[in-house]
Protein backbone atom coordinates (compact mmCIF):
# COMPACT_ATOMS: atom_id res chain seq x y z
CA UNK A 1 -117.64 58.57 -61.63
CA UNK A 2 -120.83 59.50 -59.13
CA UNK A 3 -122.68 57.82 -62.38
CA UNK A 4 -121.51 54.56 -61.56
CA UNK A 5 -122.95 52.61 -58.52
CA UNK A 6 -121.55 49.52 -56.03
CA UNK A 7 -123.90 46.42 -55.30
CA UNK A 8 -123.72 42.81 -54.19
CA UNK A 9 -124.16 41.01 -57.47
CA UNK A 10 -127.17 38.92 -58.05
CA UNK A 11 -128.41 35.74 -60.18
CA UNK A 12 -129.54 38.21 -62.91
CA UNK A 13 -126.14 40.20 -63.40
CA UNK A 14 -124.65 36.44 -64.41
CA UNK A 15 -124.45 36.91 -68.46
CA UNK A 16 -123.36 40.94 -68.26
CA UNK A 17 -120.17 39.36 -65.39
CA UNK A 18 -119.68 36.67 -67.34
CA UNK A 19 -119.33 38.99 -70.82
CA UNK A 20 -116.81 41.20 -69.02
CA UNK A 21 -115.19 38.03 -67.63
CA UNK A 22 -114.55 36.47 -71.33
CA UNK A 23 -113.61 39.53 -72.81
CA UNK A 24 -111.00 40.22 -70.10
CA UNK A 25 -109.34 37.07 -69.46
CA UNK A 26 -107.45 34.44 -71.18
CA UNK A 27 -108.67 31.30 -69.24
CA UNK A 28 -112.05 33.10 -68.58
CA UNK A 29 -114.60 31.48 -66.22
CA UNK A 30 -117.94 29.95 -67.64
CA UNK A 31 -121.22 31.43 -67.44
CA UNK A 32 -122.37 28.06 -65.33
CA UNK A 33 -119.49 28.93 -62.70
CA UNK A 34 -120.85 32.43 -62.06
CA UNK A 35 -124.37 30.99 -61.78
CA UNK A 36 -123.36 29.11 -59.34
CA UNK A 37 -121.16 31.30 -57.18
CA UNK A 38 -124.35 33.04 -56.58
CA UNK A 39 -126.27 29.70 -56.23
CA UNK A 40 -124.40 27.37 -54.68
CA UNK A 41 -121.33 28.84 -53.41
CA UNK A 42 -122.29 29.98 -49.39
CA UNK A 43 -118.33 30.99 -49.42
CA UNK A 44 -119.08 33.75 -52.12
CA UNK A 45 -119.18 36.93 -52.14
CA UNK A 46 -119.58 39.18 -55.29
CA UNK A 47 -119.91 43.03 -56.07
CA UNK A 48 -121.05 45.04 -59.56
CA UNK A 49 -120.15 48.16 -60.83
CA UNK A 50 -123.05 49.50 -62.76
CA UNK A 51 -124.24 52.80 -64.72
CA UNK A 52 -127.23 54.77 -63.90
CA UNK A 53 -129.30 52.40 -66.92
CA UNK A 54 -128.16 49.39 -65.03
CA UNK A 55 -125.13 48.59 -67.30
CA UNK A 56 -122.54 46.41 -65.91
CA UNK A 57 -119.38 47.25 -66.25
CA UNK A 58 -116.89 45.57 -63.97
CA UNK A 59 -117.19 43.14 -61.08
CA UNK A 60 -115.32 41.84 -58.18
CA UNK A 61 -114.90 38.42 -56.52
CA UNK A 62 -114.07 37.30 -53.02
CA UNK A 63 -114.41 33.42 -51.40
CA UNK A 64 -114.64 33.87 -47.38
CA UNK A 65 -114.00 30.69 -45.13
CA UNK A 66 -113.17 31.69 -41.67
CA UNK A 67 -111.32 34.65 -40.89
CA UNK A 68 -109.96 34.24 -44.72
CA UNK A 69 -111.02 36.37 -48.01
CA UNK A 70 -109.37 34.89 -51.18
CA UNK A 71 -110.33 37.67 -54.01
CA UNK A 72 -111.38 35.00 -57.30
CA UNK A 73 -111.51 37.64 -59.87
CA UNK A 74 -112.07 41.50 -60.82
CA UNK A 75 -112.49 42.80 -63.86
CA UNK A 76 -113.43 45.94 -65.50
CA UNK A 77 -115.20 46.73 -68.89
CA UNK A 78 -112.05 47.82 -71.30
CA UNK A 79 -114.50 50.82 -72.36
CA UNK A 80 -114.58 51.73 -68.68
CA UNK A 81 -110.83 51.30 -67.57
CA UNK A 82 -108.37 54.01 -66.69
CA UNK A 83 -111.55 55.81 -63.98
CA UNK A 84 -110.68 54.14 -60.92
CA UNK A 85 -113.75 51.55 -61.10
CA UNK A 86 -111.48 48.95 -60.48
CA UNK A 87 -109.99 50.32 -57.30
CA UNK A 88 -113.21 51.29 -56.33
CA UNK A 89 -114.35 47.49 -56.79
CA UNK A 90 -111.41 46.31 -54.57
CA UNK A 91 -111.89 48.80 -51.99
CA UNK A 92 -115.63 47.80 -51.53
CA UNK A 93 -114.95 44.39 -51.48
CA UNK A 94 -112.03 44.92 -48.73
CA UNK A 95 -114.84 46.65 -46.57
CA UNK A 96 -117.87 43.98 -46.99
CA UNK A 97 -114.75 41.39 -46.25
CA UNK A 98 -114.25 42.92 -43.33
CA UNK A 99 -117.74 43.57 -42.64
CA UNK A 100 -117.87 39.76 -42.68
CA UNK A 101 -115.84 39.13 -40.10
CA UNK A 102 -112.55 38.46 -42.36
CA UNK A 103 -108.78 39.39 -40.78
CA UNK A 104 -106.97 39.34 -43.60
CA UNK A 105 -107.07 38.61 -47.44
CA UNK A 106 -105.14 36.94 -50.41
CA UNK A 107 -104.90 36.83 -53.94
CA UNK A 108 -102.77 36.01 -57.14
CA UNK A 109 -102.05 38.31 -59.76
CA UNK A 110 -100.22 38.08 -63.02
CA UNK A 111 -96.32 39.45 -62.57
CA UNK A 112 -97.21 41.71 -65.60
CA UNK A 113 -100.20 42.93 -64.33
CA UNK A 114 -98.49 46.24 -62.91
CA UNK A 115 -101.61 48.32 -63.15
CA UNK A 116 -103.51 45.73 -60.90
CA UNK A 117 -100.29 45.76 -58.53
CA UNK A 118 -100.14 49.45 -58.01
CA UNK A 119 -104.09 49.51 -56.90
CA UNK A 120 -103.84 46.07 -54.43
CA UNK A 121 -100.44 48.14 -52.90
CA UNK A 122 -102.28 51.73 -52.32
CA UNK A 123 -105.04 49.51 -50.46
CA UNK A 124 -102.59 47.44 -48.11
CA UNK A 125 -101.51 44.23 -50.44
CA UNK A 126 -98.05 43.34 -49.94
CA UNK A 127 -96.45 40.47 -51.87
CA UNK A 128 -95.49 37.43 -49.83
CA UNK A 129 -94.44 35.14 -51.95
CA UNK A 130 -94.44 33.84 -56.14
CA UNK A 131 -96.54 31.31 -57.69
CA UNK A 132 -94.51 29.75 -60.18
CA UNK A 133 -95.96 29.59 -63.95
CA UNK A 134 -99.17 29.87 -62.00
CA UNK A 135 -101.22 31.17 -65.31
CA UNK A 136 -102.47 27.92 -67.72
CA UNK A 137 -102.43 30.02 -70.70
CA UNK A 138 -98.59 31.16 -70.66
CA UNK A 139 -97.14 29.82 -67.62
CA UNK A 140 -96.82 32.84 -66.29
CA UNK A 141 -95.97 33.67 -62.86
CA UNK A 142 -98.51 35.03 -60.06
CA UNK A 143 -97.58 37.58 -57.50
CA UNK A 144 -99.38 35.71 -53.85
CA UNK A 145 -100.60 39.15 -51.87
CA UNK A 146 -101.74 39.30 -48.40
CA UNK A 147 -103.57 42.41 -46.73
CA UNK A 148 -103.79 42.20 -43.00
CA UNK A 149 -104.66 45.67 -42.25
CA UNK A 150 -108.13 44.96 -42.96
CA UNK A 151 -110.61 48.34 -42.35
CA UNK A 152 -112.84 49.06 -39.74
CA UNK A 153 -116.00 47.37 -39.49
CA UNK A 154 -118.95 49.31 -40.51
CA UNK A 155 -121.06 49.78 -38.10
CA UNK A 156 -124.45 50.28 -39.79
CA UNK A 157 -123.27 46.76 -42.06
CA UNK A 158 -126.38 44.52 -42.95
CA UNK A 159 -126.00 41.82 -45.45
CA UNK A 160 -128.61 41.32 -47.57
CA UNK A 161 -129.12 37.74 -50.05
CA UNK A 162 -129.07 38.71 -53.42
């Protein structure tokens, strides 16, 4: 997996997120609202997992107001699932949270999603409470996580704009 690179996402990764987004995700998020979560959106904060040609293959999400990180979304190319990208993804966004200044993060996931579970546990998630039929596609339940063991802050950190 040394093939596959981390980077903050920028305006021209929009249609290759948003292609991963639609084919991942019942209720999927429009091209327009990724545009402008790198536009518009001072809150947002987005990474890409990419190959060596520049292919994306998965991204990752996170809305920072305060202290607070609220991960949107993370997704991972099917093609590309099952090789730790995705934990990868989370883990790098947990860092530049924290790089940020954030104490602690949050997020819903789908009660069935037990792959997505095990990987937000073995990075410090811990359920805190149920979102009932949460999901507009099949009412489905979310799982509300919390991680307040957030990880050191890099030291050499920069942030640069997209």
């Amino acid at each position: 997996m040394s093939n596959v690179n981390l980077r903050r996402m920028t305006v021209e990764d929009v249609d290759g997120v948003h292609a991963i987004e639609e084919a991942t995700f019942a209720k999927p998020w429009s091209r327009q609202s990724f545009y402008e979560e790198m536009t518009r959106n001072v809150c947002a904060r987005y990474l890409v997992a990419e190959t060596e040609s520049g292919e994306i293959i998965g991204f990752a999400g996170v809305w920072i107001v305060m202290d607070e990180g609220h991960i949107t979304n993370i997704a991972v190319r099917q093609d590309w699932r099952g090789q730790g990208i995705g934990k990868r993804l989370t883990a790098a966004l947990v860092q530049y949270a924290s790089n940020l200044g954030v104490s602690y993060m949050t997020l819903e996931v789908r009660r069935s999603n037990e792959t997505a579970q095990h990987i937000y546990r073995s990075l410090g998630f811990q359920q805190v409470g149920v979102r009932k039929r949460y999901y507009e596609d099949n009412g489905e339940d979310a799982l509300f996580m919390v991680c307040d063991q957030m990880p050191p802050v890099d030291p050499e950190f920069t942030e640069e704009n997209p």
